[in-house]
PDB file of N, CA and C in Angstrom:
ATOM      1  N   UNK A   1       0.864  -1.181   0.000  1.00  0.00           N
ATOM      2  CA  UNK A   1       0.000   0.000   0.000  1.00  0.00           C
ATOM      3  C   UNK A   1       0.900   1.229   0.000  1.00  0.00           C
ATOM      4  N   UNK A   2       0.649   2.013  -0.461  1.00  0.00           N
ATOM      5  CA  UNK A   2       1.024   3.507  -0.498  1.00  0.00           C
ATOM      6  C   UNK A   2       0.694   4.523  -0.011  1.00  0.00           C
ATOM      7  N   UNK A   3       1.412   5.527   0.617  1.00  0.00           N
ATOM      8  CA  UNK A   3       0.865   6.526   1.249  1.00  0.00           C
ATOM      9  C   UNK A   3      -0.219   7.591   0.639  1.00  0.00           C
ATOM     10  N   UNK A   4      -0.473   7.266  -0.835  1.00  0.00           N
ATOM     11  CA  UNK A   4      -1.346   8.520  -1.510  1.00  0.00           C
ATOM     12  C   UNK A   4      -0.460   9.574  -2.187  1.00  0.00           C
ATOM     13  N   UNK A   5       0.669   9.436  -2.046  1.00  0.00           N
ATOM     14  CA  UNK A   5       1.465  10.821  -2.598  1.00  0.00           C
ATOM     15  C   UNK A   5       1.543  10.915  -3.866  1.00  0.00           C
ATOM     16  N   UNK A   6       1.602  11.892  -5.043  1.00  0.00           N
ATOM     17  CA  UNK A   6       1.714  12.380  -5.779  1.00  0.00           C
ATOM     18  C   UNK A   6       2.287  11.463  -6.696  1.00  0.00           C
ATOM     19  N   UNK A   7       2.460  11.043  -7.779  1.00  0.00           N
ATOM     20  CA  UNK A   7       3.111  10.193  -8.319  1.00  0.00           C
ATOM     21  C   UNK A   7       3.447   9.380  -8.280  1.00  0.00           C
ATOM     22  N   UNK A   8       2.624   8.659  -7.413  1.00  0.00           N
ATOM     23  CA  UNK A   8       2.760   7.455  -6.335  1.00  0.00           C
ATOM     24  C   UNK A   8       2.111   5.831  -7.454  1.00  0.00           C
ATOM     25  N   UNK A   9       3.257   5.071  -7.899  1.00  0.00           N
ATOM     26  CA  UNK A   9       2.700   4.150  -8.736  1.00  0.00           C
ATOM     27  C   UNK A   9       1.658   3.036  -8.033  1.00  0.00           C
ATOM     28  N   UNK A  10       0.898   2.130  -8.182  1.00  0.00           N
ATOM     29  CA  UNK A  10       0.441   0.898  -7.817  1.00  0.00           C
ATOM     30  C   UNK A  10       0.142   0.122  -9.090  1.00  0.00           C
ATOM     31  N   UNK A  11       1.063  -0.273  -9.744  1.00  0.00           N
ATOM     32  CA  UNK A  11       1.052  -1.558 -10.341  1.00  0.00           C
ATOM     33  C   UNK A  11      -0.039  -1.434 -12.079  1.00  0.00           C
ATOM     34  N   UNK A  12       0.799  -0.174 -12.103  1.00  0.00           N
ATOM     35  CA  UNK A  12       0.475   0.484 -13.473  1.00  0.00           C
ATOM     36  C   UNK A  12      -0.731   2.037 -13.566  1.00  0.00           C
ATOM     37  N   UNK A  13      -1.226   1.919 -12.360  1.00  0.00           N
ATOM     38  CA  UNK A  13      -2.235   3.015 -12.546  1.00  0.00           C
ATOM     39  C   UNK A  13      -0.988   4.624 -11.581  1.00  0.00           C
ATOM     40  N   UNK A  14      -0.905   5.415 -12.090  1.00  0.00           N
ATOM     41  CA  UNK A  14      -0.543   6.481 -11.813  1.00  0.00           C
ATOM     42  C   UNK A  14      -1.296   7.333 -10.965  1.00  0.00           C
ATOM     43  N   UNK A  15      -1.642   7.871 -10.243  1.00  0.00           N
ATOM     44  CA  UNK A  15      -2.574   9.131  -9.602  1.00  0.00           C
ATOM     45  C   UNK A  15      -1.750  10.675  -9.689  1.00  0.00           C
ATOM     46  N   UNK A  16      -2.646  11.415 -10.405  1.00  0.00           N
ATOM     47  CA  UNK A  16      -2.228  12.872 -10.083  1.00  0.00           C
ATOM     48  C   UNK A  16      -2.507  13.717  -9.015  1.00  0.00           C
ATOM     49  N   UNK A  17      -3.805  12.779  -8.007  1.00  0.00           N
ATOM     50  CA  UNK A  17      -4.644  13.597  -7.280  1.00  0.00           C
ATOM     51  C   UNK A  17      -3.804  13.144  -5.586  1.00  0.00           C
ATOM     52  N   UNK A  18      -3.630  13.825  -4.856  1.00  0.00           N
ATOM     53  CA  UNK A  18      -2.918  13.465  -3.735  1.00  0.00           C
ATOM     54  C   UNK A  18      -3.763  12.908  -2.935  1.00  0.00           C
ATOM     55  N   UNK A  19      -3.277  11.902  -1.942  1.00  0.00           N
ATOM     56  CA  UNK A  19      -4.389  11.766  -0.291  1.00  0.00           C
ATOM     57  C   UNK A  19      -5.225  10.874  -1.285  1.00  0.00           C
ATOM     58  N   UNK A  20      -5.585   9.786  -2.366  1.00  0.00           N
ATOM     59  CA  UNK A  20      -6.406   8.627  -2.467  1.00  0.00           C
ATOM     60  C   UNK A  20      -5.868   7.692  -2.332  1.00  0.00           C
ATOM     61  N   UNK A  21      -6.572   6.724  -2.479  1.00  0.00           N
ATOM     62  CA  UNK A  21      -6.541   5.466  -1.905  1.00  0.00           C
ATOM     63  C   UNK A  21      -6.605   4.610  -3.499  1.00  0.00           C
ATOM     64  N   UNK A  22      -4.902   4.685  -4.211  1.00  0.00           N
ATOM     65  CA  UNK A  22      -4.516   4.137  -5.155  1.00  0.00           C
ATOM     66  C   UNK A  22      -5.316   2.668  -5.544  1.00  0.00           C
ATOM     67  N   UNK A  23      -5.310   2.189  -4.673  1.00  0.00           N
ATOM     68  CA  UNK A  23      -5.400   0.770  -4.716  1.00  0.00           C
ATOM     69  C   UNK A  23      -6.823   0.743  -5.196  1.00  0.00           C
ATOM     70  N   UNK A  24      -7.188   1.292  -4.711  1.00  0.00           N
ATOM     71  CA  UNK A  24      -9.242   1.659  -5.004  1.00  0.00           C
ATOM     72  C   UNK A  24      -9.049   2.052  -6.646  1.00  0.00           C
ATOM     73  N   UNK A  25      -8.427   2.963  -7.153  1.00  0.00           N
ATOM     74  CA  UNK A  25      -8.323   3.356  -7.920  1.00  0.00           C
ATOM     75  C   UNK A  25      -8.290   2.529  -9.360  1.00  0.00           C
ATOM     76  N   UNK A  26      -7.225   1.836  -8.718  1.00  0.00           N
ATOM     77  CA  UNK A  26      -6.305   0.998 -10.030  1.00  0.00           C
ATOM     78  C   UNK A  26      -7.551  -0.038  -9.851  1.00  0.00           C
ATOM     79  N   UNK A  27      -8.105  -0.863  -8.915  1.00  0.00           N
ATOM     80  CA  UNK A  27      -9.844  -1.730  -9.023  1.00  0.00           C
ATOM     81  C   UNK A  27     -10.608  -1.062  -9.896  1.00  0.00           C
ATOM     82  N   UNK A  28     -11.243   0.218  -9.842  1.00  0.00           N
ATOM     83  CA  UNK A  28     -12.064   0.701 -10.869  1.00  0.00           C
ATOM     84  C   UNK A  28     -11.798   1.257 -11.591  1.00  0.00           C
ATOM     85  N   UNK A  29     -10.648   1.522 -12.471  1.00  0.00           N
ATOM     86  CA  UNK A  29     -10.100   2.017 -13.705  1.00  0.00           C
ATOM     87  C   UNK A  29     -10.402   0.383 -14.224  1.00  0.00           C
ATOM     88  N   UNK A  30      -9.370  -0.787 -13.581  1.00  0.00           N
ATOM     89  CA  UNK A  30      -9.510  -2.002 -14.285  1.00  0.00           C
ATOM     90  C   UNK A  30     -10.956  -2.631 -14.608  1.00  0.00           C
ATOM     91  N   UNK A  31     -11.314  -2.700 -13.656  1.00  0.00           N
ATOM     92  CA  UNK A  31     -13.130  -3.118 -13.721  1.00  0.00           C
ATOM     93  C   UNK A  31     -14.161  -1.913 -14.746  1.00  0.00           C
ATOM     94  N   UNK A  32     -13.873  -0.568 -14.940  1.00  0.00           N
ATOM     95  CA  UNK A  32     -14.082  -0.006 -16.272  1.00  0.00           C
ATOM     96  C   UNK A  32     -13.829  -0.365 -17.115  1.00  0.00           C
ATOM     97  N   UNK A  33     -12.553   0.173 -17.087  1.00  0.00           N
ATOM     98  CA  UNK A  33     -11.912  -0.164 -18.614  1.00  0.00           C
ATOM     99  C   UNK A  33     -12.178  -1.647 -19.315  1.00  0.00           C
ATOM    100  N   UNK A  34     -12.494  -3.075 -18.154  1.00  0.00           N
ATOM    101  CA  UNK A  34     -12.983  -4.515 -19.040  1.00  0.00           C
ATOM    102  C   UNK A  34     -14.668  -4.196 -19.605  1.00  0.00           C
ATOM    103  N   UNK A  35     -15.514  -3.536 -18.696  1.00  0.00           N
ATOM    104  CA  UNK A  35     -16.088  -2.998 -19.270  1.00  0.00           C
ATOM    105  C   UNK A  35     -16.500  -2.362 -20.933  1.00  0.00           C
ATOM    106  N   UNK A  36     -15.595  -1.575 -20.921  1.00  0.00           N
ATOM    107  CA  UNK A  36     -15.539  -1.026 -22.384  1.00  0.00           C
ATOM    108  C   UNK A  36     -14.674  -2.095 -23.096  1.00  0.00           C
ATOM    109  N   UNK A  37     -13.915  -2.619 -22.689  1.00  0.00           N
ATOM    110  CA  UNK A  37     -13.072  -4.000 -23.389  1.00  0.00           C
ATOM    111  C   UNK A  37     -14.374  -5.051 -24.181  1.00  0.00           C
ATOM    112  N   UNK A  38     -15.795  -5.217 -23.595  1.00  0.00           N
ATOM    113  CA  UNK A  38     -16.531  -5.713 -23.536  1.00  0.00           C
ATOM    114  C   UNK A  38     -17.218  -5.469 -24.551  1.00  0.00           C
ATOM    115  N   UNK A  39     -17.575  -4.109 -24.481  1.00  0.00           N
ATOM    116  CA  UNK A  39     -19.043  -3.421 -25.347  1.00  0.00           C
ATOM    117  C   UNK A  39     -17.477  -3.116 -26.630  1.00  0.00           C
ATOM    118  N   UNK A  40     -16.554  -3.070 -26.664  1.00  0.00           N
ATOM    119  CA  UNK A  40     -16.076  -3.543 -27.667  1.00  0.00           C
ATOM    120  C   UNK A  40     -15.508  -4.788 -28.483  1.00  0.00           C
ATOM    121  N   UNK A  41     -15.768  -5.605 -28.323  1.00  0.00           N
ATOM    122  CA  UNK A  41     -15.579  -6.849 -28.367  1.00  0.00           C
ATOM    123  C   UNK A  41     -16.982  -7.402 -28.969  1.00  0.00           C
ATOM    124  N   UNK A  42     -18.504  -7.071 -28.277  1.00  0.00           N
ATOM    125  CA  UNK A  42     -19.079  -7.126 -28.544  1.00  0.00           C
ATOM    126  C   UNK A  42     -19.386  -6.224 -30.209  1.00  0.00           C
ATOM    127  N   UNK A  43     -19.167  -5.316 -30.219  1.00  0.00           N
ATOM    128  CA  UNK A  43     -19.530  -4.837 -31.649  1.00  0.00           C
ATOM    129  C   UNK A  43     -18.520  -5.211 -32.409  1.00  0.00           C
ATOM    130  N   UNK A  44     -17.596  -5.973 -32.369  1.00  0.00           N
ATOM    131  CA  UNK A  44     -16.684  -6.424 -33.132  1.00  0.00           C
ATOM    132  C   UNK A  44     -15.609  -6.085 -33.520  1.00  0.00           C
ATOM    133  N   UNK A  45     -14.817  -5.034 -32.791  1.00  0.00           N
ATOM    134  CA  UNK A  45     -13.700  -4.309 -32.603  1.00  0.00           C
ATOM    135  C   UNK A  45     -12.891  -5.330 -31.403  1.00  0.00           C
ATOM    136  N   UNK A  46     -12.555  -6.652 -31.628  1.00  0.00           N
ATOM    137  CA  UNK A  46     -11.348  -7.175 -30.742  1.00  0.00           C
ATOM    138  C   UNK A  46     -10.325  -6.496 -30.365  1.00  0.00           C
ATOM    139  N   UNK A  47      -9.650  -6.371 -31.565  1.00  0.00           N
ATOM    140  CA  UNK A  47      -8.059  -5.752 -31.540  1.00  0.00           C
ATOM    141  C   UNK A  47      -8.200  -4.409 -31.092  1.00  0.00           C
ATOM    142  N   UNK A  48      -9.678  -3.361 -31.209  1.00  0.00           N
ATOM    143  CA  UNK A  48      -9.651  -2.415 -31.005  1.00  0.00           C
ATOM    144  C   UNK A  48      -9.426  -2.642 -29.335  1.00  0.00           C
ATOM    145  N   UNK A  49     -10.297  -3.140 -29.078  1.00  0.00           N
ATOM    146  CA  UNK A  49     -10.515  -3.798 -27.275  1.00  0.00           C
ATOM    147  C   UNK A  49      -9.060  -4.123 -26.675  1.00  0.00           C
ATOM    148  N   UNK A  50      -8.246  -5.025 -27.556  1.00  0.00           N
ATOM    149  CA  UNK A  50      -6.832  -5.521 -26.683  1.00  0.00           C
ATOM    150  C   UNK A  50      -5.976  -3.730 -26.658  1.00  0.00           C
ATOM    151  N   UNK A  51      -6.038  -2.941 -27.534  1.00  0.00           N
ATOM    152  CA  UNK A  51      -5.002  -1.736 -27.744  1.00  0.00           C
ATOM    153  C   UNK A  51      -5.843  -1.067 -26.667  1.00  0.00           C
ATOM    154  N   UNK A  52      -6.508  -0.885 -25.665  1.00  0.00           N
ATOM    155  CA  UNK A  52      -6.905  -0.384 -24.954  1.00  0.00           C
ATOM    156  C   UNK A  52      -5.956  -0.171 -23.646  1.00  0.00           C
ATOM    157  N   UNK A  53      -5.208   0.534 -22.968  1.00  0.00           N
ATOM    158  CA  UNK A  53      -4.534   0.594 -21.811  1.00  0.00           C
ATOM    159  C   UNK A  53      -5.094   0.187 -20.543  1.00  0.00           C
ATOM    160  N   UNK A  54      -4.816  -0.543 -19.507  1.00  0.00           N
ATOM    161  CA  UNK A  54      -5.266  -1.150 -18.186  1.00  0.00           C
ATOM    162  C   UNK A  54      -5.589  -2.882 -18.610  1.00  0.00           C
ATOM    163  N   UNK A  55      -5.257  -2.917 -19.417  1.00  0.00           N
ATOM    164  CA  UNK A  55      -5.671  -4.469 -20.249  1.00  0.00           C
ATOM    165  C   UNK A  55      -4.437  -5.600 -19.857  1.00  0.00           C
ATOM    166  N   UNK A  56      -4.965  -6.305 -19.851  1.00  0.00           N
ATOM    167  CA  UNK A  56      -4.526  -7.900 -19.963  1.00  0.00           C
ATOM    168  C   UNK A  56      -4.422  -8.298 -21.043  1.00  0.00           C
ATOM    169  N   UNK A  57      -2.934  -9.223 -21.526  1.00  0.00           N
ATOM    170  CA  UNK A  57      -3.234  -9.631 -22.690  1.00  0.00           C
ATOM    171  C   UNK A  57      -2.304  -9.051 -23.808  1.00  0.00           C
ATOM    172  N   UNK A  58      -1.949  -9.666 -24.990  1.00  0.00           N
ATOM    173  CA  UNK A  58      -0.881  -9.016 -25.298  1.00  0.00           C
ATOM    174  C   UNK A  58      -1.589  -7.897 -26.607  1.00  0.00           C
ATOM    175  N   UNK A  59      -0.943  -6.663 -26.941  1.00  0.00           N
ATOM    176  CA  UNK A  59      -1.351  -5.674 -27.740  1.00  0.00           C
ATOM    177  C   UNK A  59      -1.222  -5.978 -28.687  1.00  0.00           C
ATOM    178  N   UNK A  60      -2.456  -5.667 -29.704  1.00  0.00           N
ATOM    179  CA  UNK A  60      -2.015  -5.634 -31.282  1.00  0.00           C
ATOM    180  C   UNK A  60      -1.227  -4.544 -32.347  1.00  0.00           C
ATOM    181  N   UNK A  61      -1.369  -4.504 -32.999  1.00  0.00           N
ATOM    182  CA  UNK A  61      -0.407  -3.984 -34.208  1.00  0.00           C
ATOM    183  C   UNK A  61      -1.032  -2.855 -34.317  1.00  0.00           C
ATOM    184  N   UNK A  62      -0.497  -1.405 -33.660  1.00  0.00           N
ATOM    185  CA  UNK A  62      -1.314  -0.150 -33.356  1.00  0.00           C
ATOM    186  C   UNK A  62      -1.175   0.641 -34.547  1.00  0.00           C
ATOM    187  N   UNK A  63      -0.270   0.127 -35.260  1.00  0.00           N
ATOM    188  CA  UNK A  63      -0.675   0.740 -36.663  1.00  0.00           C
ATOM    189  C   UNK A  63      -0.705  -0.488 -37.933  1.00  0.00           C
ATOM    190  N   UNK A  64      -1.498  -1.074 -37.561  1.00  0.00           N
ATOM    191  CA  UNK A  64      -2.866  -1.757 -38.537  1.00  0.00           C
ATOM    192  C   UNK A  64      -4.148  -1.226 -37.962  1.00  0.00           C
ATOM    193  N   UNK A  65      -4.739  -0.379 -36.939  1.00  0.00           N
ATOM    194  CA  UNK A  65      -5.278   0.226 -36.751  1.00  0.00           C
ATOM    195  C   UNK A  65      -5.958   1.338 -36.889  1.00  0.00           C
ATOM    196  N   UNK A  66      -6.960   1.778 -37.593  1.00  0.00           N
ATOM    197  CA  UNK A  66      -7.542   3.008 -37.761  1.00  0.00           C
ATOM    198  C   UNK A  66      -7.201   4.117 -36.707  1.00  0.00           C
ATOM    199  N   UNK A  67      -6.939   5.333 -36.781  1.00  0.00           N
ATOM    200  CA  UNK A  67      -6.417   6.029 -36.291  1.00  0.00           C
ATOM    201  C   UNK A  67      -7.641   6.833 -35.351  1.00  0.00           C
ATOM    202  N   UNK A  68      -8.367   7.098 -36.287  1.00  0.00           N
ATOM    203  CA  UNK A  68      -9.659   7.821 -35.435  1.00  0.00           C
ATOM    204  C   UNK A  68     -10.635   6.854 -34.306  1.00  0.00           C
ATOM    205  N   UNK A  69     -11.013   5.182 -34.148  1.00  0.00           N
ATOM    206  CA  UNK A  69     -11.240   4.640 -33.543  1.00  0.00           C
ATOM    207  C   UNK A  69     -10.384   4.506 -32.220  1.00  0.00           C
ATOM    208  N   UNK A  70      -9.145   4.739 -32.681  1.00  0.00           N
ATOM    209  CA  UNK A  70      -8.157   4.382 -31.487  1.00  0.00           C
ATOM    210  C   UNK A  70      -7.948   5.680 -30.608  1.00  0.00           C
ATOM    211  N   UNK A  71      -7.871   6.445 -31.074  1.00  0.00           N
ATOM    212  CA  UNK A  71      -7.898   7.789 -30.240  1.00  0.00           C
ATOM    213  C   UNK A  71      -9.533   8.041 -29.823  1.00  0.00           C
ATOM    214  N   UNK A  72     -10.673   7.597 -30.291  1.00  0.00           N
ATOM    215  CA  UNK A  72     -11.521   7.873 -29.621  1.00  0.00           C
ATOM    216  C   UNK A  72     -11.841   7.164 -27.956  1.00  0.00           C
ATOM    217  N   UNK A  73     -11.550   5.544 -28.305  1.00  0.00           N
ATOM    218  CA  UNK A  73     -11.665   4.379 -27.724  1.00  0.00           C
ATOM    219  C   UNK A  73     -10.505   4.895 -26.068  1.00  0.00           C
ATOM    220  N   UNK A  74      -9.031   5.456 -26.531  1.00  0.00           N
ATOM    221  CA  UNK A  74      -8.216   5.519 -26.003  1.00  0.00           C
ATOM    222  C   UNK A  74      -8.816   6.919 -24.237  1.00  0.00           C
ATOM    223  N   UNK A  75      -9.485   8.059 -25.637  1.00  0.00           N
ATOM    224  CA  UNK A  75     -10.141   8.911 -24.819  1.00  0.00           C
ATOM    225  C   UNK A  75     -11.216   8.499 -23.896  1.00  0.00           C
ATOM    226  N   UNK A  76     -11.795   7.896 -24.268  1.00  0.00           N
ATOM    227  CA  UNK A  76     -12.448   6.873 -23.456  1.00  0.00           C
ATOM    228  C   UNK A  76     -12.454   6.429 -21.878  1.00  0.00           C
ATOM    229  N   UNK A  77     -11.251   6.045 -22.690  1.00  0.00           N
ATOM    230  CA  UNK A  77     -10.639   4.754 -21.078  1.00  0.00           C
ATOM    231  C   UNK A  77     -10.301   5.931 -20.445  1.00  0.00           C
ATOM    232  N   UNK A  78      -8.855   6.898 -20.884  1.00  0.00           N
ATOM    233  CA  UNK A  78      -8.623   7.508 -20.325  1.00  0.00           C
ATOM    234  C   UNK A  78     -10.006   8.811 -18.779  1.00  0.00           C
ATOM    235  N   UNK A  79     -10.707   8.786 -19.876  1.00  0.00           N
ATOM    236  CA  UNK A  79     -11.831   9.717 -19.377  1.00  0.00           C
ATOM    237  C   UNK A  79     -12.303   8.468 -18.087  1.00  0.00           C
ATOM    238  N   UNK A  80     -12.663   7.671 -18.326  1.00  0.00           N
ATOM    239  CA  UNK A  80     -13.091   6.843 -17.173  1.00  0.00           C
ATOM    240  C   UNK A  80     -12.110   6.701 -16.193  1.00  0.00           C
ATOM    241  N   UNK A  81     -10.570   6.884 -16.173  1.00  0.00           N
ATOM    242  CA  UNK A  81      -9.441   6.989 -15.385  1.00  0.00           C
ATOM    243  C   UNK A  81      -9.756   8.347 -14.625  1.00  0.00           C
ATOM    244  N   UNK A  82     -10.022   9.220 -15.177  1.00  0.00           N
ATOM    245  CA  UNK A  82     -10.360  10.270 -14.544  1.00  0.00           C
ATOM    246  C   UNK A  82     -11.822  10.166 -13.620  1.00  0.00           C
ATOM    247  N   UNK A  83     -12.687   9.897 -13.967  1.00  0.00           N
ATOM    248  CA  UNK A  83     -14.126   9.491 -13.122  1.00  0.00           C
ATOM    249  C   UNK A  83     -13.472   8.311 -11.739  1.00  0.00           C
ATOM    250  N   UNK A  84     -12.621   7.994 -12.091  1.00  0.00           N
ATOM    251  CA  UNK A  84     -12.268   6.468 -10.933  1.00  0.00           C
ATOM    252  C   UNK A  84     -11.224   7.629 -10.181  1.00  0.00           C
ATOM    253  N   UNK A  85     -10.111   8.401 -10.421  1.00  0.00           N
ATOM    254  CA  UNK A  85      -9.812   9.458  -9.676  1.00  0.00           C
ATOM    255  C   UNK A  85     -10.343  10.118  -8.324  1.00  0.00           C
ATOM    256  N   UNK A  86     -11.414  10.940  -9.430  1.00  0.00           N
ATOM    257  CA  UNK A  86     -12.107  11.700  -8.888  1.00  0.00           C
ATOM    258  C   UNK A  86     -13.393  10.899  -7.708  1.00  0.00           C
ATOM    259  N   UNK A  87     -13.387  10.230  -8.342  1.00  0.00           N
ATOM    260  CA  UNK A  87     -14.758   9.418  -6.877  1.00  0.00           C
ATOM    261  C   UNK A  87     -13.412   8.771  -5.477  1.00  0.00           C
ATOM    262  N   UNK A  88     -12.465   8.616  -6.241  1.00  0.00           N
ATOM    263  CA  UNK A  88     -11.843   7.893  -4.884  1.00  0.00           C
ATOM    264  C   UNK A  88     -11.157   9.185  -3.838  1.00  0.00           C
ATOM    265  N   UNK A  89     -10.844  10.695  -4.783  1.00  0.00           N
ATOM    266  CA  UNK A  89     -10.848  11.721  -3.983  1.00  0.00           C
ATOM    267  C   UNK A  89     -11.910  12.345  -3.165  1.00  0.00           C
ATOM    268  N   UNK A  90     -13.022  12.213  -3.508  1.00  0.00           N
ATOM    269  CA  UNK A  90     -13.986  12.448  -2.797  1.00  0.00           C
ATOM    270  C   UNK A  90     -14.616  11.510  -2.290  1.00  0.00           C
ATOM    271  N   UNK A  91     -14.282  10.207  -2.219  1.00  0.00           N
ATOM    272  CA  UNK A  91     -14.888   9.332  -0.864  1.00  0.00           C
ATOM    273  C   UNK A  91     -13.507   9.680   0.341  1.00  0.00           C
ATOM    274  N   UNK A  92     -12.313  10.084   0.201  1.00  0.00           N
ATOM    275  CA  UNK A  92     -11.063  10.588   0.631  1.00  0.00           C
ATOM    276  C   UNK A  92     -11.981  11.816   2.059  1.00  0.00           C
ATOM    277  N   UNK A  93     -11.798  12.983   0.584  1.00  0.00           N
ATOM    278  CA  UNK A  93     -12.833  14.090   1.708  1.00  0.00           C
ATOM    279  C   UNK A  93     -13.674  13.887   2.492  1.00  0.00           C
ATOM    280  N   UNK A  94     -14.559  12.785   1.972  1.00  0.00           N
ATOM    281  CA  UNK A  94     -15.814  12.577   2.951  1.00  0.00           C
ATOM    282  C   UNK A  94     -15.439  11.797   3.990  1.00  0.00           C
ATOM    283  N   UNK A  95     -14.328  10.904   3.901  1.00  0.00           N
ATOM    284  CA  UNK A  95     -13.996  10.329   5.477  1.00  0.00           C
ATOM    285  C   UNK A  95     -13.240  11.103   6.517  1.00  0.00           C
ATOM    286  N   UNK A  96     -12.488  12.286   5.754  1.00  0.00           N
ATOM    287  CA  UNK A  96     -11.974  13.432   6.071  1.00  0.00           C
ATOM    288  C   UNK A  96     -13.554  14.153   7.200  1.00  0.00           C
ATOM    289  N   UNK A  97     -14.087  14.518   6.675  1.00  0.00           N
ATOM    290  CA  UNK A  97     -15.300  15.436   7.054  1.00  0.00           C
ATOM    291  C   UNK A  97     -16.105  14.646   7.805  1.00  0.00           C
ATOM    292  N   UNK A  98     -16.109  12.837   8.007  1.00  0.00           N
ATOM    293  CA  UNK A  98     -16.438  11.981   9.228  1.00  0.00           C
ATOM    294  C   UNK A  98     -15.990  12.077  10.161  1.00  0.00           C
ATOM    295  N   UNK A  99     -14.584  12.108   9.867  1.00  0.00           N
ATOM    296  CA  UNK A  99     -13.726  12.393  10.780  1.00  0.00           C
ATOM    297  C   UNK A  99     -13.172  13.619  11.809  1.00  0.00           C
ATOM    298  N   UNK A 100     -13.747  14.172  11.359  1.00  0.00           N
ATOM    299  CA  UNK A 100     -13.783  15.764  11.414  1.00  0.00           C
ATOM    300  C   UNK A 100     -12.500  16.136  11.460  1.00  0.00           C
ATOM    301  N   UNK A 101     -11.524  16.260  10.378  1.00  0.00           N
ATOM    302  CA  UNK A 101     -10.297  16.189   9.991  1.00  0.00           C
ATOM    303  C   UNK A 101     -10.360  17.197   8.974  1.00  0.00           C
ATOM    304  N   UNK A 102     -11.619  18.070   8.662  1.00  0.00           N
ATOM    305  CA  UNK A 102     -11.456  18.966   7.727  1.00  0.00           C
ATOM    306  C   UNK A 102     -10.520  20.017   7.423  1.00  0.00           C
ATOM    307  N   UNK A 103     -10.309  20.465   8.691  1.00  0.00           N
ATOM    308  CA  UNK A 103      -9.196  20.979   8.155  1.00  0.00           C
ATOM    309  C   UNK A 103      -7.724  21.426   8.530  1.00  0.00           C
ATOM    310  N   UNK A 104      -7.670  20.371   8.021  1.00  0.00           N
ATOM    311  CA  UNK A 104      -6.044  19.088   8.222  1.00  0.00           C
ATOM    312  C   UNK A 104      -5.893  18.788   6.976  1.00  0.00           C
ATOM    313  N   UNK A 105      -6.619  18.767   5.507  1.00  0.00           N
ATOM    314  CA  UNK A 105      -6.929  18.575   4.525  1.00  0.00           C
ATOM    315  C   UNK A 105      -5.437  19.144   3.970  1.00  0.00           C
ATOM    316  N   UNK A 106      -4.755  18.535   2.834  1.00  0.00           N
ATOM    317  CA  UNK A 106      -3.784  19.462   2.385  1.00  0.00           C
ATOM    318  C   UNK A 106      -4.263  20.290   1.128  1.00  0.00           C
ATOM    319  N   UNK A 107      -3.981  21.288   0.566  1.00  0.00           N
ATOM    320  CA  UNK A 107      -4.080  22.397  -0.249  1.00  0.00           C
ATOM    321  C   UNK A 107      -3.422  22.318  -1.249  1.00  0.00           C
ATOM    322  N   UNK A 108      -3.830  23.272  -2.280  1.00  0.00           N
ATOM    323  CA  UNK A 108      -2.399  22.962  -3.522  1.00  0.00           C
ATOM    324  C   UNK A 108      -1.586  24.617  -2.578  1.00  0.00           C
ATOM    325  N   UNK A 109      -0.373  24.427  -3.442  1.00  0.00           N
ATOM    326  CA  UNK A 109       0.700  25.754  -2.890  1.00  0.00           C
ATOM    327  C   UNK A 109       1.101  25.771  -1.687  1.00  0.00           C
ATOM    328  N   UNK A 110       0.844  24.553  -1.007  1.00  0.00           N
ATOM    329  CA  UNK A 110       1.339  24.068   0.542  1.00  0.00           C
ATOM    330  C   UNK A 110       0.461  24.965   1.529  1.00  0.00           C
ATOM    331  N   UNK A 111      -0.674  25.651   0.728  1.00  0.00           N
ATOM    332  CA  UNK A 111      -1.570  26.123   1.654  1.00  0.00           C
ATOM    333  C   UNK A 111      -2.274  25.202   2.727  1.00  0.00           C
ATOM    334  N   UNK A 112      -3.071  25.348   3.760  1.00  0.00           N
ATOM    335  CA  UNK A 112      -3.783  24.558   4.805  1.00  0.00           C
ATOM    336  C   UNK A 112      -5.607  25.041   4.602  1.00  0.00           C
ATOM    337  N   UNK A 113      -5.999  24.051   4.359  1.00  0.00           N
ATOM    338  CA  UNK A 113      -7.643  24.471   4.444  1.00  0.00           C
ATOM    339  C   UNK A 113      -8.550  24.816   5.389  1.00  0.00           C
TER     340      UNK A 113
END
């Protein structure tokens, strides 16, 4: 486990957001992203599905690939990386504000909240 800090890896998922709970993170980016692995697979985009990042499995040939599917697909995942972020920062705050730890919270600019 990791302390939450800034650039703090867990086993491929990155966080930009400080103070979450990585591990939560990298669960629902992966459990998304098979998701969309899915509903693509299903319409018949396999290879589109394996070139997807957070995946299992080995990658296909990213340029035998249409260019505009892959950057859409890619925005995608990515965008759902951001939604799995952001909910694990704010279940963060809210145990913060159970706790009544509000403000102890860290700031950007090394300010205090």
């Amino acid at each position: 486990m990791t302390d939450g800090a800034v650039g703090t890896r867990v086993r491929g998922v990155k966080s930009d957001i400080p103070n979450t709970d990585l591990a939560k993170v990298e669960g629902d980016v992966r459990c998304l992203v098979a998701r969309l692995y899915e509903v693509l697979e299903q319409a018949g985009d396999g290879a589109l599905a394996a070139a997807l990042p957070w995946t299992e499995g080995p990658s296909p040939d990213l340029a035998s690939l249409a260019t505009e599917p892959l950057a859409q697909a890619s925005s995608i995942a990515f965008l759902l990386r951001s939604h799995a972020e952001e909910n694990a920062a704010t279940q963060y705050r809210r145990a913060l504000d159970r706790e009544g730890r509000v403000g102890r919270r860290p700031c950007p600019y090394g300010k205090r909240a």
